[in-house]
PDB file of N, CA and C in Angstrom:
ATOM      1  N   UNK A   1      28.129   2.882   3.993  1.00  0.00           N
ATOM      2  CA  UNK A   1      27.123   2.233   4.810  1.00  0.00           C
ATOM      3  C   UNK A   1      25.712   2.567   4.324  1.00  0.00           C
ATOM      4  N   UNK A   2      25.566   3.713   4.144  1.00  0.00           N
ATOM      5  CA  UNK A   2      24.341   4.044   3.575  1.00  0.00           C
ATOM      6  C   UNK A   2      24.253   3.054   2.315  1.00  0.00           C
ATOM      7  N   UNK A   3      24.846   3.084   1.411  1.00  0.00           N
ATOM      8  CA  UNK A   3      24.512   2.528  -0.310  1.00  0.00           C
ATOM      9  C   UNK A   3      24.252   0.895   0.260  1.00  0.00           C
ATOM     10  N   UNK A   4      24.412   0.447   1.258  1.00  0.00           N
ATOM     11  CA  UNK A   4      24.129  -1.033   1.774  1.00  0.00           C
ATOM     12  C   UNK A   4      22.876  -0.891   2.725  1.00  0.00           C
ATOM     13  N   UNK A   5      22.137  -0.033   2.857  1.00  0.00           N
ATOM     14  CA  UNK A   5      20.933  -0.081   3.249  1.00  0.00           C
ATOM     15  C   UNK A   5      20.068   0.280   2.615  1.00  0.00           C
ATOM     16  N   UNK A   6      20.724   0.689   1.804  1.00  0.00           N
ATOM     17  CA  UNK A   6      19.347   1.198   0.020  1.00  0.00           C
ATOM     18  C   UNK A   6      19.524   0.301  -0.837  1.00  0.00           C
ATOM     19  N   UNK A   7      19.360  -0.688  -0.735  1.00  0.00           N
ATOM     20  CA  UNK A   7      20.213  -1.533  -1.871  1.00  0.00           C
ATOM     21  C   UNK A   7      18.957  -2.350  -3.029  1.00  0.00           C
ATOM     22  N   UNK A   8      18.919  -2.749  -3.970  1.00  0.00           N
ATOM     23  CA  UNK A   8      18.197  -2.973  -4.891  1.00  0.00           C
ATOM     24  C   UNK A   8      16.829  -3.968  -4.530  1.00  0.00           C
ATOM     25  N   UNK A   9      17.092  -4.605  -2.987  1.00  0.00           N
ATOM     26  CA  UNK A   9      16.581  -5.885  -2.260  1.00  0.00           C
ATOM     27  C   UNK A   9      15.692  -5.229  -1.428  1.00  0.00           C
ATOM     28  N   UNK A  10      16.145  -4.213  -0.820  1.00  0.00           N
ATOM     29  CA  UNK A  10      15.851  -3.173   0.235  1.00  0.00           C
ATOM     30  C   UNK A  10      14.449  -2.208  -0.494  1.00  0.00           C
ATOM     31  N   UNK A  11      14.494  -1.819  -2.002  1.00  0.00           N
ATOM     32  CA  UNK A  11      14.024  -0.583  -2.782  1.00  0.00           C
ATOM     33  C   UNK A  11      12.531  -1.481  -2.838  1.00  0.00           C
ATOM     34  N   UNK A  12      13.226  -2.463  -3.205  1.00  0.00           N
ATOM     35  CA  UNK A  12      12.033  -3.967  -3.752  1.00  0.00           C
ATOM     36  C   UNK A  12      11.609  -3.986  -2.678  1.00  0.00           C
ATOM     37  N   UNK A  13      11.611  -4.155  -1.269  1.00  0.00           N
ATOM     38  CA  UNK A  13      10.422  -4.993  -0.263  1.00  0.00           C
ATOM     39  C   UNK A  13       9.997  -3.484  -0.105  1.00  0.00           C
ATOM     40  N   UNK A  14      10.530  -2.246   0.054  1.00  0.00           N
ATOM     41  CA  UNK A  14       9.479  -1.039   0.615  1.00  0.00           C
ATOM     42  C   UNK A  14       8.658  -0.709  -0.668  1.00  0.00           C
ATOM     43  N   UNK A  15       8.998  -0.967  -1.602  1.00  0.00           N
ATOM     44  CA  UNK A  15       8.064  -0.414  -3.051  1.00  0.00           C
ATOM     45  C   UNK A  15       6.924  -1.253  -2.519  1.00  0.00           C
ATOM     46  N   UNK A  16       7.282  -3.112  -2.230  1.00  0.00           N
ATOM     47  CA  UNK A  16       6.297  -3.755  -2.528  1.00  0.00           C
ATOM     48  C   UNK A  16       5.515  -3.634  -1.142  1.00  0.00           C
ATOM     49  N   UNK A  17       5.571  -3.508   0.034  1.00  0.00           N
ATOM     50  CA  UNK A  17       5.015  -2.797   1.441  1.00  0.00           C
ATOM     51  C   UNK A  17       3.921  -1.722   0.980  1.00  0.00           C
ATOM     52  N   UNK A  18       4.780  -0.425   0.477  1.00  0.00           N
ATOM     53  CA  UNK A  18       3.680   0.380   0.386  1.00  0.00           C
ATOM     54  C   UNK A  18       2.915   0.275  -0.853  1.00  0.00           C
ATOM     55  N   UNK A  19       2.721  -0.772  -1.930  1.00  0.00           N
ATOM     56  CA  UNK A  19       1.514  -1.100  -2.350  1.00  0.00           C
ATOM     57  C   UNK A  19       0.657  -1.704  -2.180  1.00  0.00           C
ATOM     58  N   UNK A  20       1.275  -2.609  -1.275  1.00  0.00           N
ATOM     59  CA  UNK A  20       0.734  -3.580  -0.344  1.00  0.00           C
ATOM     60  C   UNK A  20      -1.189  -3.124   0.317  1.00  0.00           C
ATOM     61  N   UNK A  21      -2.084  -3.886   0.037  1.00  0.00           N
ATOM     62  CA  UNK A  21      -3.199  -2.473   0.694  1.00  0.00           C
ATOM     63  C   UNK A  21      -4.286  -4.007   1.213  1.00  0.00           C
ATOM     64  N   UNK A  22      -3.467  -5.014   1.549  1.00  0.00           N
ATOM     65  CA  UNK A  22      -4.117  -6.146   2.276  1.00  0.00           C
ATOM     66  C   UNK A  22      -4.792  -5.865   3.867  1.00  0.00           C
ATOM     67  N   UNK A  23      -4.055  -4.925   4.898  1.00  0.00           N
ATOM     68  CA  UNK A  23      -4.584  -4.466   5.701  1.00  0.00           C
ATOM     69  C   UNK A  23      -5.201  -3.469   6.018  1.00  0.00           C
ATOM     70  N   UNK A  24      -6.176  -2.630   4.883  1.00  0.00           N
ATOM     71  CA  UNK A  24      -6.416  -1.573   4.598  1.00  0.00           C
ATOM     72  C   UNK A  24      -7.779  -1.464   5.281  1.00  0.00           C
ATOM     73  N   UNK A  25      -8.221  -2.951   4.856  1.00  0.00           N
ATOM     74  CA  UNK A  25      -9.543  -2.687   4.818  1.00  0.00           C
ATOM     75  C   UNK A  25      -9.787  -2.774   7.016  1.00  0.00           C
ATOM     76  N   UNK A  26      -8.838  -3.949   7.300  1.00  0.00           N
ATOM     77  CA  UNK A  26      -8.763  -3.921   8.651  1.00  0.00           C
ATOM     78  C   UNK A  26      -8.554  -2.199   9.578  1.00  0.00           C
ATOM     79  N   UNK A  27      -8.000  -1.801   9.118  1.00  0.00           N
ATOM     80  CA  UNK A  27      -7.829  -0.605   9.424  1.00  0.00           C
ATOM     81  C   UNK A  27      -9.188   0.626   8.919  1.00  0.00           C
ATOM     82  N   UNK A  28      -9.413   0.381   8.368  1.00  0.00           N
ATOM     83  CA  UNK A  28     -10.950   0.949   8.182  1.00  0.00           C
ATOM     84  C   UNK A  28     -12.042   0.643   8.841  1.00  0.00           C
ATOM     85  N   UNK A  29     -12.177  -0.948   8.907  1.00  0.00           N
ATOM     86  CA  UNK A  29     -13.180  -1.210   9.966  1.00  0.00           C
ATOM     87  C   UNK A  29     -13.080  -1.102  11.580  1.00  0.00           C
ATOM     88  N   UNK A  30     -11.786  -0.720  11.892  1.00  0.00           N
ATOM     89  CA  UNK A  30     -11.629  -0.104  13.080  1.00  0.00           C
ATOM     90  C   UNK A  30     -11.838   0.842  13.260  1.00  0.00           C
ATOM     91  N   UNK A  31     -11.249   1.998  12.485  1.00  0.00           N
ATOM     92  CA  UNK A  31     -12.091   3.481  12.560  1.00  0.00           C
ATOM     93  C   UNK A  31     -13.317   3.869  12.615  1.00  0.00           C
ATOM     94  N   UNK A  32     -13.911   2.827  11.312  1.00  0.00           N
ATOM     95  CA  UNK A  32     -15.307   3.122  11.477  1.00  0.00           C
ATOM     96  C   UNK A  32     -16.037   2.750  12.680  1.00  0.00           C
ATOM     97  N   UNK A  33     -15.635   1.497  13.203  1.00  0.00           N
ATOM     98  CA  UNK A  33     -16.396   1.033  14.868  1.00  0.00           C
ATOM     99  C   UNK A  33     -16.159   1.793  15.757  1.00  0.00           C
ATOM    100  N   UNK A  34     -14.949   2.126  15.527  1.00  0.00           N
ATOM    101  CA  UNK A  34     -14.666   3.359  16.932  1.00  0.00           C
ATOM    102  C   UNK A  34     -15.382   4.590  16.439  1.00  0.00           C
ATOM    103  N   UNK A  35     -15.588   5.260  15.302  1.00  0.00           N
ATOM    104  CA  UNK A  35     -16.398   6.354  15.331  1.00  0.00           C
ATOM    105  C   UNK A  35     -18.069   6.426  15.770  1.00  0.00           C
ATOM    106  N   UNK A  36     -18.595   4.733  15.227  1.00  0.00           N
ATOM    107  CA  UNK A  36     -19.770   4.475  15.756  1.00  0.00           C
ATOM    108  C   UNK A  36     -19.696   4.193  16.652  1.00  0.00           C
ATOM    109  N   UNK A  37     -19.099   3.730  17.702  1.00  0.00           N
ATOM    110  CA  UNK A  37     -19.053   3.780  18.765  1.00  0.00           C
ATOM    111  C   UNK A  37     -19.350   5.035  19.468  1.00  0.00           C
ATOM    112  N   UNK A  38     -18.371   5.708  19.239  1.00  0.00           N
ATOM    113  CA  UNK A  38     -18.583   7.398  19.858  1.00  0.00           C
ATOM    114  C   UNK A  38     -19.338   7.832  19.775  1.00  0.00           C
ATOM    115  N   UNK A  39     -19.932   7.794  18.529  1.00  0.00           N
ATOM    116  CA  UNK A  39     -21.150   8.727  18.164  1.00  0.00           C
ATOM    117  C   UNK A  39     -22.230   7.882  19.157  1.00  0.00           C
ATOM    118  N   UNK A  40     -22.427   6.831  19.317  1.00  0.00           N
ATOM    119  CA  UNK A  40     -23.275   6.114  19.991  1.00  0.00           C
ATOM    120  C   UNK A  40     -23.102   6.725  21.607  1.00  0.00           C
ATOM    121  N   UNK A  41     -22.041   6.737  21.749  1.00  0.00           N
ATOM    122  CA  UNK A  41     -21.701   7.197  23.568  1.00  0.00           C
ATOM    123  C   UNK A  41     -22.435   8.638  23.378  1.00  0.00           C
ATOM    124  N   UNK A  42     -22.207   9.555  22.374  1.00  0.00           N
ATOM    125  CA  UNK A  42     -22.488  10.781  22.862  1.00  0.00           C
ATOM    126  C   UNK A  42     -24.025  11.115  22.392  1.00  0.00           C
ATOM    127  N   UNK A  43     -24.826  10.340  21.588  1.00  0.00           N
ATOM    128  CA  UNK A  43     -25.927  10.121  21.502  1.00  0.00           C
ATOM    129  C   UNK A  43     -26.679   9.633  22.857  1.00  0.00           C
ATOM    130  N   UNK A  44     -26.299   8.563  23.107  1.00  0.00           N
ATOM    131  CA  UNK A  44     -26.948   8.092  24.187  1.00  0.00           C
ATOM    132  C   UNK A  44     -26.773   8.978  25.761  1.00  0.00           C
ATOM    133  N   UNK A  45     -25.635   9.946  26.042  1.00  0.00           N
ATOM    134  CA  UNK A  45     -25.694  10.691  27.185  1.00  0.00           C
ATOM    135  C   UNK A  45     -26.687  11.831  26.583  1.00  0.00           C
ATOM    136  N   UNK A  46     -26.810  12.263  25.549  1.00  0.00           N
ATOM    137  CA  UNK A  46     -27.592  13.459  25.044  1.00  0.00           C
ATOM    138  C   UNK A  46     -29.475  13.298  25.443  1.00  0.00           C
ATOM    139  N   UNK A  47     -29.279  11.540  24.943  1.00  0.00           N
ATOM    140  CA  UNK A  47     -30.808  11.221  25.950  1.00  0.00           C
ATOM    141  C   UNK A  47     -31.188  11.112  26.981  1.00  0.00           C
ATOM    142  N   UNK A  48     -30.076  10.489  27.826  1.00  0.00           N
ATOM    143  CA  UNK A  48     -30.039  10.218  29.067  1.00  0.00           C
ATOM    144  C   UNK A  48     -30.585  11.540  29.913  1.00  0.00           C
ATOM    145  N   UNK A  49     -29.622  12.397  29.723  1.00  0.00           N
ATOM    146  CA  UNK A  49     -29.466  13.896  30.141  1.00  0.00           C
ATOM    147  C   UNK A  49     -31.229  14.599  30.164  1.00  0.00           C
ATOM    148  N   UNK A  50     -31.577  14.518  29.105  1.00  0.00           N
ATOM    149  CA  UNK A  50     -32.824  14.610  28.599  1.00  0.00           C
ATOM    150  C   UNK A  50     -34.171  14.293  29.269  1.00  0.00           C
ATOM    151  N   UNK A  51     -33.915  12.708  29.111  1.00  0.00           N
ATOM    152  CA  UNK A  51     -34.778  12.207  30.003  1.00  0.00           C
ATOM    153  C   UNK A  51     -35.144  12.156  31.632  1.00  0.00           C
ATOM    154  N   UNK A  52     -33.663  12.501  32.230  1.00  0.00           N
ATOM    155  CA  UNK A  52     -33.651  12.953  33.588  1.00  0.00           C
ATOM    156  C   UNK A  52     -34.681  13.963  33.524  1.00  0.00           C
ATOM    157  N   UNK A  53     -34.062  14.875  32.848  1.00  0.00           N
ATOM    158  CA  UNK A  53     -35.090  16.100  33.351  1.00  0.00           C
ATOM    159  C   UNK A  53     -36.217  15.883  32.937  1.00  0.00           C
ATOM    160  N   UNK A  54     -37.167  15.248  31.620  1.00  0.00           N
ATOM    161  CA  UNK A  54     -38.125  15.599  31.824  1.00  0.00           C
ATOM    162  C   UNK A  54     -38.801  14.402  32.854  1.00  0.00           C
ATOM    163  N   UNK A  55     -38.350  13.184  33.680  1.00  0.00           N
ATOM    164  CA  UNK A  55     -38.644  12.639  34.406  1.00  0.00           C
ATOM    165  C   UNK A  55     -39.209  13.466  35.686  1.00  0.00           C
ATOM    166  N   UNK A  56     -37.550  14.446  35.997  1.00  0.00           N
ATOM    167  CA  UNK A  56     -38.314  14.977  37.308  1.00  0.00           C
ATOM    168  C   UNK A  56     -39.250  16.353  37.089  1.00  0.00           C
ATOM    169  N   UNK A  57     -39.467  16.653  36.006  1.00  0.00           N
ATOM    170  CA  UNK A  57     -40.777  17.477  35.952  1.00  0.00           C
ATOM    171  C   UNK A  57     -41.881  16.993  36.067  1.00  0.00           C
ATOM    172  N   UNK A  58     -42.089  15.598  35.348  1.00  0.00           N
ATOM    173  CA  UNK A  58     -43.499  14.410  35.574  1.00  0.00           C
ATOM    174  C   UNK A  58     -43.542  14.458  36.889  1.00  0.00           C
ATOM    175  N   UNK A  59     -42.215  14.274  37.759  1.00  0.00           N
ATOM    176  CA  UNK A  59     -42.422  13.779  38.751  1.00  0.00           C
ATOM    177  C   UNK A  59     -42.788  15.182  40.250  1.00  0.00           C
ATOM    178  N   UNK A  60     -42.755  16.324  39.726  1.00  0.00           N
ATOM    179  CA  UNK A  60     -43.090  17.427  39.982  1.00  0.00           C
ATOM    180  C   UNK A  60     -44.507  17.545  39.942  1.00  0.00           C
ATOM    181  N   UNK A  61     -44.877  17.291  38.497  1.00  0.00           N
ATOM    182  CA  UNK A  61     -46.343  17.520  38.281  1.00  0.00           C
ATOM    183  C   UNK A  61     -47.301  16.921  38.383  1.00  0.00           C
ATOM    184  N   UNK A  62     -46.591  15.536  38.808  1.00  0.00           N
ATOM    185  CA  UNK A  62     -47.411  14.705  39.921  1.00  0.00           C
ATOM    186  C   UNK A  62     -47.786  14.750  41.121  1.00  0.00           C
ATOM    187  N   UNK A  63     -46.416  15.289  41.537  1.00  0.00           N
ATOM    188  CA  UNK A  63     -46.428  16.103  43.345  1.00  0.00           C
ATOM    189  C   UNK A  63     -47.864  16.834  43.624  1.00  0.00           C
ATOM    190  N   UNK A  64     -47.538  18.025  42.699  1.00  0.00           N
ATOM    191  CA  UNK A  64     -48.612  19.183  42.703  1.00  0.00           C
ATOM    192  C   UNK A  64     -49.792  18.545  42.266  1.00  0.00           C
ATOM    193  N   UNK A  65     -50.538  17.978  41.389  1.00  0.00           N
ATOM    194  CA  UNK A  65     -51.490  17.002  40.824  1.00  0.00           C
ATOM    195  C   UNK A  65     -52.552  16.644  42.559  1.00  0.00           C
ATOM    196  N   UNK A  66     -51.401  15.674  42.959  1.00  0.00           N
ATOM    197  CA  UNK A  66     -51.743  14.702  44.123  1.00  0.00           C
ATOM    198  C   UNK A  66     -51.906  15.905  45.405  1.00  0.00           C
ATOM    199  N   UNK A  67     -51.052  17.190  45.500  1.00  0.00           N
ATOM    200  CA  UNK A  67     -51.604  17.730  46.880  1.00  0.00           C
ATOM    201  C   UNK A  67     -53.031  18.448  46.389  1.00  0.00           C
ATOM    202  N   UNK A  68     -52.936  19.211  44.978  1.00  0.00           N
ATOM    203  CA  UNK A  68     -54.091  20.080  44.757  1.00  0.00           C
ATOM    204  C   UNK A  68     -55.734  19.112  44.426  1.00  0.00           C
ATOM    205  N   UNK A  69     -55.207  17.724  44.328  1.00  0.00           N
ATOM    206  CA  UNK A  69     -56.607  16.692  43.612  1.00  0.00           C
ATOM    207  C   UNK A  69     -57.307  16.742  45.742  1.00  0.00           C
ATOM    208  N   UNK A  70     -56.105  16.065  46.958  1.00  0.00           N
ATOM    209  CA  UNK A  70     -56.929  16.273  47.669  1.00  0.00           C
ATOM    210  C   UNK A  70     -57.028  16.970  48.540  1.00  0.00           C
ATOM    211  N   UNK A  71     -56.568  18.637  48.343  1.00  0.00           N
ATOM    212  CA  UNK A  71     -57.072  19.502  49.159  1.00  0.00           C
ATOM    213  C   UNK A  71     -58.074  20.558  48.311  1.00  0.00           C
ATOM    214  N   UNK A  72     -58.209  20.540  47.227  1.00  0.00           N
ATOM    215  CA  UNK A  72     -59.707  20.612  45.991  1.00  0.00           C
ATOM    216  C   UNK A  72     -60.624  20.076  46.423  1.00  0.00           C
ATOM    217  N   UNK A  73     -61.249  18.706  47.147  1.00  0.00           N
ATOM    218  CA  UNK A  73     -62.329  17.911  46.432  1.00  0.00           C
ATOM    219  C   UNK A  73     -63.419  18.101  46.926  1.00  0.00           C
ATOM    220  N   UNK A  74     -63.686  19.413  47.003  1.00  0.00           N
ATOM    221  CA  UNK A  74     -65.179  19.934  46.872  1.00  0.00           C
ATOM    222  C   UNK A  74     -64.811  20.366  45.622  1.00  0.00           C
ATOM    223  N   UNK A  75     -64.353  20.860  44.778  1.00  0.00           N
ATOM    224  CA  UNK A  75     -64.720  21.430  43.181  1.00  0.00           C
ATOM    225  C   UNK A  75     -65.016  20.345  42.811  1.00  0.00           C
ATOM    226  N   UNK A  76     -65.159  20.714  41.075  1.00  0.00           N
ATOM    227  CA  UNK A  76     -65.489  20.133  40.157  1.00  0.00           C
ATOM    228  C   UNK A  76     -64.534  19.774  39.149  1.00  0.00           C
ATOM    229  N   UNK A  77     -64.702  18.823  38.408  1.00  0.00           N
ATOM    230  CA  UNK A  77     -63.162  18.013  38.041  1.00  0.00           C
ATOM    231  C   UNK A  77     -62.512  18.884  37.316  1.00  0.00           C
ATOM    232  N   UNK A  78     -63.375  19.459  36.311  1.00  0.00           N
ATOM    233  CA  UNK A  78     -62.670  20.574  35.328  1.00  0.00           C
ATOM    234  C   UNK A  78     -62.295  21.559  35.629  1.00  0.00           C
ATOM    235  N   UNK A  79     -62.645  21.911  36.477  1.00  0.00           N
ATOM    236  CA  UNK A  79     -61.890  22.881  37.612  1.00  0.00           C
ATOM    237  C   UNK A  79     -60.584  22.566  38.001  1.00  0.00           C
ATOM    238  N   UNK A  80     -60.463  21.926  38.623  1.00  0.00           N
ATOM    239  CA  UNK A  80     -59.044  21.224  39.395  1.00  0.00           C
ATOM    240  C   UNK A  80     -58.498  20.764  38.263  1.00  0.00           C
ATOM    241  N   UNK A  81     -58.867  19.939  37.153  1.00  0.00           N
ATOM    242  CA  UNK A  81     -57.838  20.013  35.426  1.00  0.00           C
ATOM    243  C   UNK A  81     -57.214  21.055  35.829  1.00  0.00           C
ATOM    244  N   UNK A  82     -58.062  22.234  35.253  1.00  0.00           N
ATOM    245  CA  UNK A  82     -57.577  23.061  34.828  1.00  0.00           C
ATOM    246  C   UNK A  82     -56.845  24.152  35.046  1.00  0.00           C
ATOM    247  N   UNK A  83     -56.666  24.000  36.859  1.00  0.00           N
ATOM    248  CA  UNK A  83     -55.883  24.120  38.219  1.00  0.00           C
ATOM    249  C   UNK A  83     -54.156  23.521  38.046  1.00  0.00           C
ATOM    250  N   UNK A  84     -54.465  22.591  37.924  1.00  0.00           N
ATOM    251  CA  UNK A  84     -53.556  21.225  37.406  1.00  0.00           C
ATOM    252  C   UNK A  84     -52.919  22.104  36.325  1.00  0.00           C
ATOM    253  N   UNK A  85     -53.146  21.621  35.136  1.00  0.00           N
ATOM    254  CA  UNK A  85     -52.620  22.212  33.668  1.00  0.00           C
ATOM    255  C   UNK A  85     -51.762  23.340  33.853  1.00  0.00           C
ATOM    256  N   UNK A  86     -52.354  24.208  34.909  1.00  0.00           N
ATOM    257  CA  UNK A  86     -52.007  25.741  34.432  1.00  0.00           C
ATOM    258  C   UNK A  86     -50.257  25.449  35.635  1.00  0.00           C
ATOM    259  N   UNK A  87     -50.546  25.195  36.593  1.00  0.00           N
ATOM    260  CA  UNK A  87     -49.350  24.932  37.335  1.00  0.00           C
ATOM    261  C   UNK A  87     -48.455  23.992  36.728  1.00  0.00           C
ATOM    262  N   UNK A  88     -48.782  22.512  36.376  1.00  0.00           N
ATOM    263  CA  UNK A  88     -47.578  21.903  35.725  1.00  0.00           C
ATOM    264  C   UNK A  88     -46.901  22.390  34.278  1.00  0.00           C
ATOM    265  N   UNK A  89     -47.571  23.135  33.692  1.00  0.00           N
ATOM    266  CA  UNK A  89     -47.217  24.061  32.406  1.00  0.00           C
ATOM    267  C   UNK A  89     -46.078  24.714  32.743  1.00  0.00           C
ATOM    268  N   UNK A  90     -46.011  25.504  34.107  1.00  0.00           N
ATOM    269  CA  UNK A  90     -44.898  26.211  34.220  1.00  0.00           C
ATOM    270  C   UNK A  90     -43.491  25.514  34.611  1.00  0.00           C
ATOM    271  N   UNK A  91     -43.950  24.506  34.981  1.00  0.00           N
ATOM    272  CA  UNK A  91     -42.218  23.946  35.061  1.00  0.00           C
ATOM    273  C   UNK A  91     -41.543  23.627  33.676  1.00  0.00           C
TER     274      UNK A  91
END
């Protein structure tokens, strides 16, 4: 049974299969899209992530900005800058 499944017909279509390299390239351009792909997903959460935070620090140092501009406004502007600066620096 075996010598009828190896048989000279049989040797011929797997020789000619695995030289076969017509779907090679299909198979490459899938890998490669799916790797750019990924890399794209984990790029883009790396900004995302990023940008959250420095959003809510703007949005911190706006807070502080807006209570210290009007409970200041007897100083002088460079004053309150520089009031400003020194507090939103630390977040």
């Amino acid at each position: 049974m075996i010598r009828t499944l190896t048989t000279n017909k049989t040797r011929g279509a797997l020789a000619r299969f695995l030289r076969d390299t017509s779907g090679a390239a299909v198979v490459d351009w899938v890998l490669l899209t799916a790797a750019v792909a990924g890399i794209s997903m984990a790029v883009g959460t790396t900004i995302n992530t990023g940008m959250e935070n420095a959003s809510s620090d703007i949005k911190r140092c706006m807070k502080i900005q807006g209570k210290m501009w009007t409970r200041d406004n007897g100083d002088d502007y460079a004053r309150r800058m520089k009031r400003i600066k020194n507090r939103c620096s630390k977040l």
